[in-house]
PDB file of N, CA and C in Angstrom:
ATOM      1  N   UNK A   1     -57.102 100.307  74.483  1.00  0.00           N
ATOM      2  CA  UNK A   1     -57.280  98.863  74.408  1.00  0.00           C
ATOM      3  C   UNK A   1     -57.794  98.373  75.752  1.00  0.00           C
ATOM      4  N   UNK A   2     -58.833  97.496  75.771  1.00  0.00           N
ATOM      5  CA  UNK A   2     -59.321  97.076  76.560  1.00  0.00           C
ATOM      6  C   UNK A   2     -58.601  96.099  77.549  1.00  0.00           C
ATOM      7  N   UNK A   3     -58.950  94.930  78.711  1.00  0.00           N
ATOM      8  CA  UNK A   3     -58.100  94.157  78.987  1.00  0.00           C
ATOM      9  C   UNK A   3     -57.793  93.259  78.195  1.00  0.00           C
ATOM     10  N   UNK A   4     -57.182  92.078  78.083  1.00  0.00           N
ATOM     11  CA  UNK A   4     -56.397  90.753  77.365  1.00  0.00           C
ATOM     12  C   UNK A   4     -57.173  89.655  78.780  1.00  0.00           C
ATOM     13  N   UNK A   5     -58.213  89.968  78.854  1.00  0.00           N
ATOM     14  CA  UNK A   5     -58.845  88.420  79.809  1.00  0.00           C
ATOM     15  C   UNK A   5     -59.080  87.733  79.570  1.00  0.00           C
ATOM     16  N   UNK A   6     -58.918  86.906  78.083  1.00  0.00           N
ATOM     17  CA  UNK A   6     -59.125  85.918  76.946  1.00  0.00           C
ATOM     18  C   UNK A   6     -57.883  85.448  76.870  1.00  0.00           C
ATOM     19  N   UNK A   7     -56.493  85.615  76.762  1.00  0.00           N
ATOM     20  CA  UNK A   7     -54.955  85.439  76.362  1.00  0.00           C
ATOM     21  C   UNK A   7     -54.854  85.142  77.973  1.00  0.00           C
ATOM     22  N   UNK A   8     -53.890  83.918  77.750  1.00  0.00           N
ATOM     23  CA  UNK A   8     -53.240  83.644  78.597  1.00  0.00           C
ATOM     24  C   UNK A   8     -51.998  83.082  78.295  1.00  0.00           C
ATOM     25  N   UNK A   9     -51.424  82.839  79.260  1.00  0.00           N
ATOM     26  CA  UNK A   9     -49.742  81.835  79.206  1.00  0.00           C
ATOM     27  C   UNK A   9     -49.467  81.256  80.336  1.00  0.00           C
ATOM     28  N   UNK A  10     -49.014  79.979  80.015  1.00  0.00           N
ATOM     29  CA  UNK A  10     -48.568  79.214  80.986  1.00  0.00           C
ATOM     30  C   UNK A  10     -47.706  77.911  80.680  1.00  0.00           C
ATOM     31  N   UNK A  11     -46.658  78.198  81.435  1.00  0.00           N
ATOM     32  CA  UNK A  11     -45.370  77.689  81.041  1.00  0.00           C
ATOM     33  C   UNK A  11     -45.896  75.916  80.165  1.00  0.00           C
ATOM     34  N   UNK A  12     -46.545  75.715  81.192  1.00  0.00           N
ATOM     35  CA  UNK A  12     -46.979  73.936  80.610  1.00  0.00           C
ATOM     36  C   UNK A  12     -48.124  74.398  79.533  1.00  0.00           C
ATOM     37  N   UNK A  13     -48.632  75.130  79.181  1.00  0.00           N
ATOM     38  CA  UNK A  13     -49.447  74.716  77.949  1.00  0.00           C
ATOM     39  C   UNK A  13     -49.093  75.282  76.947  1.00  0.00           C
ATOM     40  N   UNK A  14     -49.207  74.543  75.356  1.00  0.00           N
ATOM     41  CA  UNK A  14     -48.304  74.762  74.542  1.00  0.00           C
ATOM     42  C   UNK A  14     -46.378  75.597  74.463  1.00  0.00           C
ATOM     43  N   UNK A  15     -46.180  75.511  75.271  1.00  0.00           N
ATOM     44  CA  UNK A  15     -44.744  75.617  75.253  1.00  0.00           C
ATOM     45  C   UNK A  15     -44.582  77.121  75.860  1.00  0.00           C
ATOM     46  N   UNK A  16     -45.363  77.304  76.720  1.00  0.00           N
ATOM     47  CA  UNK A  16     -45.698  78.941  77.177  1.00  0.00           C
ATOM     48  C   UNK A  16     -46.347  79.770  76.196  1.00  0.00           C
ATOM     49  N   UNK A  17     -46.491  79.844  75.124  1.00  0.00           N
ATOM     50  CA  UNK A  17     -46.878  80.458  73.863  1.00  0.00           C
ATOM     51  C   UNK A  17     -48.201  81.227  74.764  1.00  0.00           C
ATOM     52  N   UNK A  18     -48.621  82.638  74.092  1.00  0.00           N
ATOM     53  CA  UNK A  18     -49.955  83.112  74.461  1.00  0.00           C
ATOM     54  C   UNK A  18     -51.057  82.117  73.665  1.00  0.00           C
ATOM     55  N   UNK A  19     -52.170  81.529  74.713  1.00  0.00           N
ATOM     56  CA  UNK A  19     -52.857  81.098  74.036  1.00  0.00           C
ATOM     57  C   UNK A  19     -54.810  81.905  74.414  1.00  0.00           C
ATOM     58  N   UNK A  20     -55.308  80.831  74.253  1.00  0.00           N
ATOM     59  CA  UNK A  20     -56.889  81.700  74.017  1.00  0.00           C
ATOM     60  C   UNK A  20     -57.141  80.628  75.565  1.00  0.00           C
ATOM     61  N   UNK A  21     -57.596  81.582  76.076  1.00  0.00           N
ATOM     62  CA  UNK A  21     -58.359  81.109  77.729  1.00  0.00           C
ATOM     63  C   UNK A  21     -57.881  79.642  78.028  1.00  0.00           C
ATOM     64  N   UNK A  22     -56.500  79.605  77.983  1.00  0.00           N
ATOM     65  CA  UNK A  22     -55.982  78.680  78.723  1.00  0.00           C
ATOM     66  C   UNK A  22     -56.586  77.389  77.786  1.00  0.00           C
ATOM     67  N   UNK A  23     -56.700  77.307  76.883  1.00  0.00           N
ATOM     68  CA  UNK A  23     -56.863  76.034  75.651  1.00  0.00           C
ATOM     69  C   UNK A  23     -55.932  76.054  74.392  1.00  0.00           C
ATOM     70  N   UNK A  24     -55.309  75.290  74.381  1.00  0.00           N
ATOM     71  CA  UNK A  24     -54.165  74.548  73.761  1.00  0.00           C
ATOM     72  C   UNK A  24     -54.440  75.538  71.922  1.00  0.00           C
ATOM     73  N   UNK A  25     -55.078  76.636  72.177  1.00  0.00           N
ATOM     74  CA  UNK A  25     -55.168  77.145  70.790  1.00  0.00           C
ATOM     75  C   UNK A  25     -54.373  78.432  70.974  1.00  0.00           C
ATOM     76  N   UNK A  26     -53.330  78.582  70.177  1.00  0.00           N
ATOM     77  CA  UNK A  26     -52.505  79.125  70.158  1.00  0.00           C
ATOM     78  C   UNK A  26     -53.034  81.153  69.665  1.00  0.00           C
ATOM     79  N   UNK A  27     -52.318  82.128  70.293  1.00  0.00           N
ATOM     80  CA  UNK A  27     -52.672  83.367  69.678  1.00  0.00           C
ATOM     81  C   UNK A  27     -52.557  83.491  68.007  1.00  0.00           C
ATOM     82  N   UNK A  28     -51.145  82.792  67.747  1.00  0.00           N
ATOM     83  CA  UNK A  28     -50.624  82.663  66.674  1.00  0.00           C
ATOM     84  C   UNK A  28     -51.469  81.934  65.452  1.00  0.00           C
ATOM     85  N   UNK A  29     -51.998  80.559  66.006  1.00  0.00           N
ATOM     86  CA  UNK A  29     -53.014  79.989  65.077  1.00  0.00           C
ATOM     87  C   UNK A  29     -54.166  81.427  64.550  1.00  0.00           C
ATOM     88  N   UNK A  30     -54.315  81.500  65.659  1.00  0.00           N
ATOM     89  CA  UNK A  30     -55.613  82.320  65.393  1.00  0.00           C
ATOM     90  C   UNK A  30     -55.291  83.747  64.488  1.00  0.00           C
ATOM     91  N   UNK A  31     -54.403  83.994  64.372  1.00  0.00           N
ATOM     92  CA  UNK A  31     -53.914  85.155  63.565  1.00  0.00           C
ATOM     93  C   UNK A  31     -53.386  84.742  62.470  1.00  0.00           C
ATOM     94  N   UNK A  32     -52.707  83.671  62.477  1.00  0.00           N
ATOM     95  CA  UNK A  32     -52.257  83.212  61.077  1.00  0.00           C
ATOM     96  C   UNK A  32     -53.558  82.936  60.284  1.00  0.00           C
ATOM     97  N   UNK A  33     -54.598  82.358  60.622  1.00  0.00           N
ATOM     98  CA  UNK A  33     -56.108  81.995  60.485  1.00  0.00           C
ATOM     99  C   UNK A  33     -56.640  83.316  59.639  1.00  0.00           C
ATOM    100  N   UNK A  34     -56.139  84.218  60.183  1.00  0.00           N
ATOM    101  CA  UNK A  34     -57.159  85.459  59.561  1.00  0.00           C
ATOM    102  C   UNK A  34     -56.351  86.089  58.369  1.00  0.00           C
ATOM    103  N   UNK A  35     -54.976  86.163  59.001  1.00  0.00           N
ATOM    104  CA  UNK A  35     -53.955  86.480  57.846  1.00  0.00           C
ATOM    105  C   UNK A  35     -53.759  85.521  56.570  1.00  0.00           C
ATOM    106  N   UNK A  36     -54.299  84.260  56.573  1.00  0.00           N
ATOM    107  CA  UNK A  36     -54.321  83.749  55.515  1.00  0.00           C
ATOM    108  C   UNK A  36     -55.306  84.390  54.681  1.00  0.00           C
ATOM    109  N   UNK A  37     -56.386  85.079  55.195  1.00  0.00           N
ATOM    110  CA  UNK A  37     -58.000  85.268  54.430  1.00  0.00           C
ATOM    111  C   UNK A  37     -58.750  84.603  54.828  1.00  0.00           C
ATOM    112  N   UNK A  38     -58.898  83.787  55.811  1.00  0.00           N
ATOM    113  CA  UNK A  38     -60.334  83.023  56.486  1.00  0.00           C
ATOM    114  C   UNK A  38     -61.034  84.320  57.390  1.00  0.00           C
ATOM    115  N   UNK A  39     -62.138  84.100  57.403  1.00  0.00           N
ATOM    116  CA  UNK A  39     -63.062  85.125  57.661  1.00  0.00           C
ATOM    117  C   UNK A  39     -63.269  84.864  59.518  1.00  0.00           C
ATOM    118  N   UNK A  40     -64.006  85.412  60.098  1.00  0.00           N
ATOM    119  CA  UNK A  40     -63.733  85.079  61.655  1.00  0.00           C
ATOM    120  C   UNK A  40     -64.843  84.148  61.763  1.00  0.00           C
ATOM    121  N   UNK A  41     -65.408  83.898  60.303  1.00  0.00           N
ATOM    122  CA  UNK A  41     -66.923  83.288  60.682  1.00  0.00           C
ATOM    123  C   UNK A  41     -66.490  81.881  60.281  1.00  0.00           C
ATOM    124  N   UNK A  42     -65.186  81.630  59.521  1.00  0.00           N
ATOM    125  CA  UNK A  42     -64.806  80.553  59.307  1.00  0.00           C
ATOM    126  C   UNK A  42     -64.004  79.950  60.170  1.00  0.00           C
ATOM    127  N   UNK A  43     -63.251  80.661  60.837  1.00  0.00           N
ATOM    128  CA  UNK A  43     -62.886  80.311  61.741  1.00  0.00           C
ATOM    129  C   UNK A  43     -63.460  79.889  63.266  1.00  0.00           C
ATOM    130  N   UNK A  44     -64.379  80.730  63.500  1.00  0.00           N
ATOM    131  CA  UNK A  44     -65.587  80.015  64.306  1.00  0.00           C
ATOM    132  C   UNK A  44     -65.786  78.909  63.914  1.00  0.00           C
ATOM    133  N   UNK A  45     -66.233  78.860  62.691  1.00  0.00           N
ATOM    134  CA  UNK A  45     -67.191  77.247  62.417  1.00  0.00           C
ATOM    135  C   UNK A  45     -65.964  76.008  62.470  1.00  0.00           C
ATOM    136  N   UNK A  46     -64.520  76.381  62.031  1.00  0.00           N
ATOM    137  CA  UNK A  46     -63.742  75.422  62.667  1.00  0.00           C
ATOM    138  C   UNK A  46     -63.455  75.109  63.449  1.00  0.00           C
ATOM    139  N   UNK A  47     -63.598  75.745  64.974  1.00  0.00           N
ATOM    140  CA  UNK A  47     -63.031  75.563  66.061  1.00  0.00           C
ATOM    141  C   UNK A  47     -63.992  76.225  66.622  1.00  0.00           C
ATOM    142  N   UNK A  48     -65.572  75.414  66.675  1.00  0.00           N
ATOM    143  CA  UNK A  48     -66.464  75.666  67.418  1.00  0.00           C
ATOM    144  C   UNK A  48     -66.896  76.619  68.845  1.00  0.00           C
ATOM    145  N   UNK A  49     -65.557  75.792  69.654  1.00  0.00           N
ATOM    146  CA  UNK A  49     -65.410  76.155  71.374  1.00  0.00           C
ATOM    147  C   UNK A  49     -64.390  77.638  71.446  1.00  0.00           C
ATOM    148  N   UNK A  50     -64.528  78.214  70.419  1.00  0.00           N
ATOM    149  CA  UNK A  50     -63.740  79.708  70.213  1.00  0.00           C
ATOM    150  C   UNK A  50     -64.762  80.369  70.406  1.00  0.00           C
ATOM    151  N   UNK A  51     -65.160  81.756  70.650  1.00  0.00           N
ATOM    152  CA  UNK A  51     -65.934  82.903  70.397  1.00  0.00           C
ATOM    153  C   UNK A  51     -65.093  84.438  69.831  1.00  0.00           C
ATOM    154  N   UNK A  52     -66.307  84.644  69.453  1.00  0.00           N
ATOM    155  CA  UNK A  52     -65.754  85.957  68.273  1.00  0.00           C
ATOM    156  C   UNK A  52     -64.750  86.905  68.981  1.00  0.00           C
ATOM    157  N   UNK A  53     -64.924  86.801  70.775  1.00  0.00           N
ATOM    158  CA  UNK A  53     -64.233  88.284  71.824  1.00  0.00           C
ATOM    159  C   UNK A  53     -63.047  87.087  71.508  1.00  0.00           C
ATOM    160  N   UNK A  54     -62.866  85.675  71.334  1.00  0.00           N
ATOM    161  CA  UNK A  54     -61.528  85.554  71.459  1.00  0.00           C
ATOM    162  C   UNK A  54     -60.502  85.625  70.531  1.00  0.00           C
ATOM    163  N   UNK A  55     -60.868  85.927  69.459  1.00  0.00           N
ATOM    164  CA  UNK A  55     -60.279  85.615  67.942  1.00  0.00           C
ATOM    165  C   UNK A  55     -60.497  87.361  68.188  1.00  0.00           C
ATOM    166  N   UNK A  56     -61.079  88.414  68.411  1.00  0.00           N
ATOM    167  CA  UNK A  56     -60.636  90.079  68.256  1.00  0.00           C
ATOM    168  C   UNK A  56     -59.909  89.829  69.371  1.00  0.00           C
ATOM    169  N   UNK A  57     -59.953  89.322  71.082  1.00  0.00           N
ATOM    170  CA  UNK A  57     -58.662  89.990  71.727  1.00  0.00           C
ATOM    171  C   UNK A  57     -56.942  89.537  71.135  1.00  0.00           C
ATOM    172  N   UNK A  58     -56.924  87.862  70.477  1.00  0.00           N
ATOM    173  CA  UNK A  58     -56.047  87.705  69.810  1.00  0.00           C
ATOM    174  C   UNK A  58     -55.765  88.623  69.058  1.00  0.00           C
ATOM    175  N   UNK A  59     -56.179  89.062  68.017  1.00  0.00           N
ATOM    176  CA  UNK A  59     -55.271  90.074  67.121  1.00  0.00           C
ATOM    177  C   UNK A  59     -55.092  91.756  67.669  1.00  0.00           C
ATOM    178  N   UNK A  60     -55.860  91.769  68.625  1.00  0.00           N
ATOM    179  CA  UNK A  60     -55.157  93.004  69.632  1.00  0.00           C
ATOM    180  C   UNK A  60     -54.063  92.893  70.238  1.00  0.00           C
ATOM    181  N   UNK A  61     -54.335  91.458  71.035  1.00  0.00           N
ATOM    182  CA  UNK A  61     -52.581  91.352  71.606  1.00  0.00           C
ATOM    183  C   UNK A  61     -51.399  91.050  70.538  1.00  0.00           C
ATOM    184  N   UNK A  62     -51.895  90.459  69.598  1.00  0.00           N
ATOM    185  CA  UNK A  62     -50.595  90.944  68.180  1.00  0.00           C
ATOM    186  C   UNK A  62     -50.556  91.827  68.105  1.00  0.00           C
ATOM    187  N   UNK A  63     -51.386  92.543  68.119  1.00  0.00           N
ATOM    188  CA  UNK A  63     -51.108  93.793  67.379  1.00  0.00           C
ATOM    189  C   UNK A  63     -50.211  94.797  68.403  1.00  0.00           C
ATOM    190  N   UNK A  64     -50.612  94.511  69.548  1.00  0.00           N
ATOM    191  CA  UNK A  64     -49.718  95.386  71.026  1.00  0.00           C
ATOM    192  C   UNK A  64     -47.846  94.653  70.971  1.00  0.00           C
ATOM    193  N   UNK A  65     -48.258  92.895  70.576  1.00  0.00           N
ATOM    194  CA  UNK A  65     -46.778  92.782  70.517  1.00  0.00           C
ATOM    195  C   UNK A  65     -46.121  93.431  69.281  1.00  0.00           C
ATOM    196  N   UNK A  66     -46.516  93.739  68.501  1.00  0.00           N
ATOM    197  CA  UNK A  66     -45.908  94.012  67.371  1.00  0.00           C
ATOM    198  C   UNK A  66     -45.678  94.905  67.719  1.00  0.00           C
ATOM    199  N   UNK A  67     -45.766  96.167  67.894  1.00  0.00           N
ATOM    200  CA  UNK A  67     -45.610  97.612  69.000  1.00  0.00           C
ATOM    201  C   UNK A  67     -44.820  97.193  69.302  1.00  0.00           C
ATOM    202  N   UNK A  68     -44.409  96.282  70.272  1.00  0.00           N
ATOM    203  CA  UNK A  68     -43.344  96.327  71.303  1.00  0.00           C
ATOM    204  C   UNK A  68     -41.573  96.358  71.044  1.00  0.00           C
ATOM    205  N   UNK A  69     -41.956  95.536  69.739  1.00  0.00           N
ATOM    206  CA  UNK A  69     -40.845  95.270  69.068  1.00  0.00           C
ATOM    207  C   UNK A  69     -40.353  95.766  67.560  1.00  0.00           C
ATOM    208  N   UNK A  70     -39.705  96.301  67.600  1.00  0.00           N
ATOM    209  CA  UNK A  70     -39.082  96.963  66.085  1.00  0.00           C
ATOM    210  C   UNK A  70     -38.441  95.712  65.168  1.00  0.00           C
ATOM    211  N   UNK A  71     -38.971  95.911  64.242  1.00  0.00           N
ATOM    212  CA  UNK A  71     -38.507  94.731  63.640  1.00  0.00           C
ATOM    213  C   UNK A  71     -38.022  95.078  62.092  1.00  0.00           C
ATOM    214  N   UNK A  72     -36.747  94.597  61.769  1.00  0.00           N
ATOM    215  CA  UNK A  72     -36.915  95.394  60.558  1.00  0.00           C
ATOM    216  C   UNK A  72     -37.175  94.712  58.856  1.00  0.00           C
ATOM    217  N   UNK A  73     -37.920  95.244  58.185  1.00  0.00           N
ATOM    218  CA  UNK A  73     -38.223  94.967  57.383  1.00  0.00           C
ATOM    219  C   UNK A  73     -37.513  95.140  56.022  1.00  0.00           C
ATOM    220  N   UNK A  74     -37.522  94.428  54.633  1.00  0.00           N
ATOM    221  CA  UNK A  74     -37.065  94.585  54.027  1.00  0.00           C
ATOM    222  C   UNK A  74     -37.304  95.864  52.748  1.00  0.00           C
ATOM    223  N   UNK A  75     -36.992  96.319  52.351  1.00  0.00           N
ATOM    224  CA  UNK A  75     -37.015  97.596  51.962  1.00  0.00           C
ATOM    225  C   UNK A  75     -37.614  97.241  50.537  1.00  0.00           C
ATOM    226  N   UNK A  76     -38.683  97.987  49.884  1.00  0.00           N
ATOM    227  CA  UNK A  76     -38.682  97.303  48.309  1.00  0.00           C
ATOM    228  C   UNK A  76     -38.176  98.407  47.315  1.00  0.00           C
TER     229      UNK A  76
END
């Protein structure tokens, strides 16, 4: 995995949450965004001032937190 130079945090913006280059758009938006089924091209066209490296390093750094943490799931 490459660096995370797109993700940032900082205590005063959005509530410390990781967000996308220090703009009030959350990692989380942006992954919930894709996990609903919006495409990255739709999501571009909603939130113009995004680019495509920032919406892939978002779901890398999910994807590294999710790693980090064991979480347990429900069994079917």
């Amino acid at each position: 995995m490459g660096p995370l130079d797109r993700i940032t945090q900082q205590p005063g913006v959005m509530g410390g949450k990781a967000c996308v280059r220090g703009m009030r758009v959350t990692v989380s938006m942006v992954v919930s965004q894709i996990g609903a089924g919006r495409a990255v091209d739709e999501v571009l066209s909603d939130y113009p001032y995004l680019e495509k490296e920032d919406i892939m390093q978002a779901l890398q750094y999910a994807a590294w937190r999710a790693e980090e943490r064991e979480v347990v799931l429900a069994t079917a």
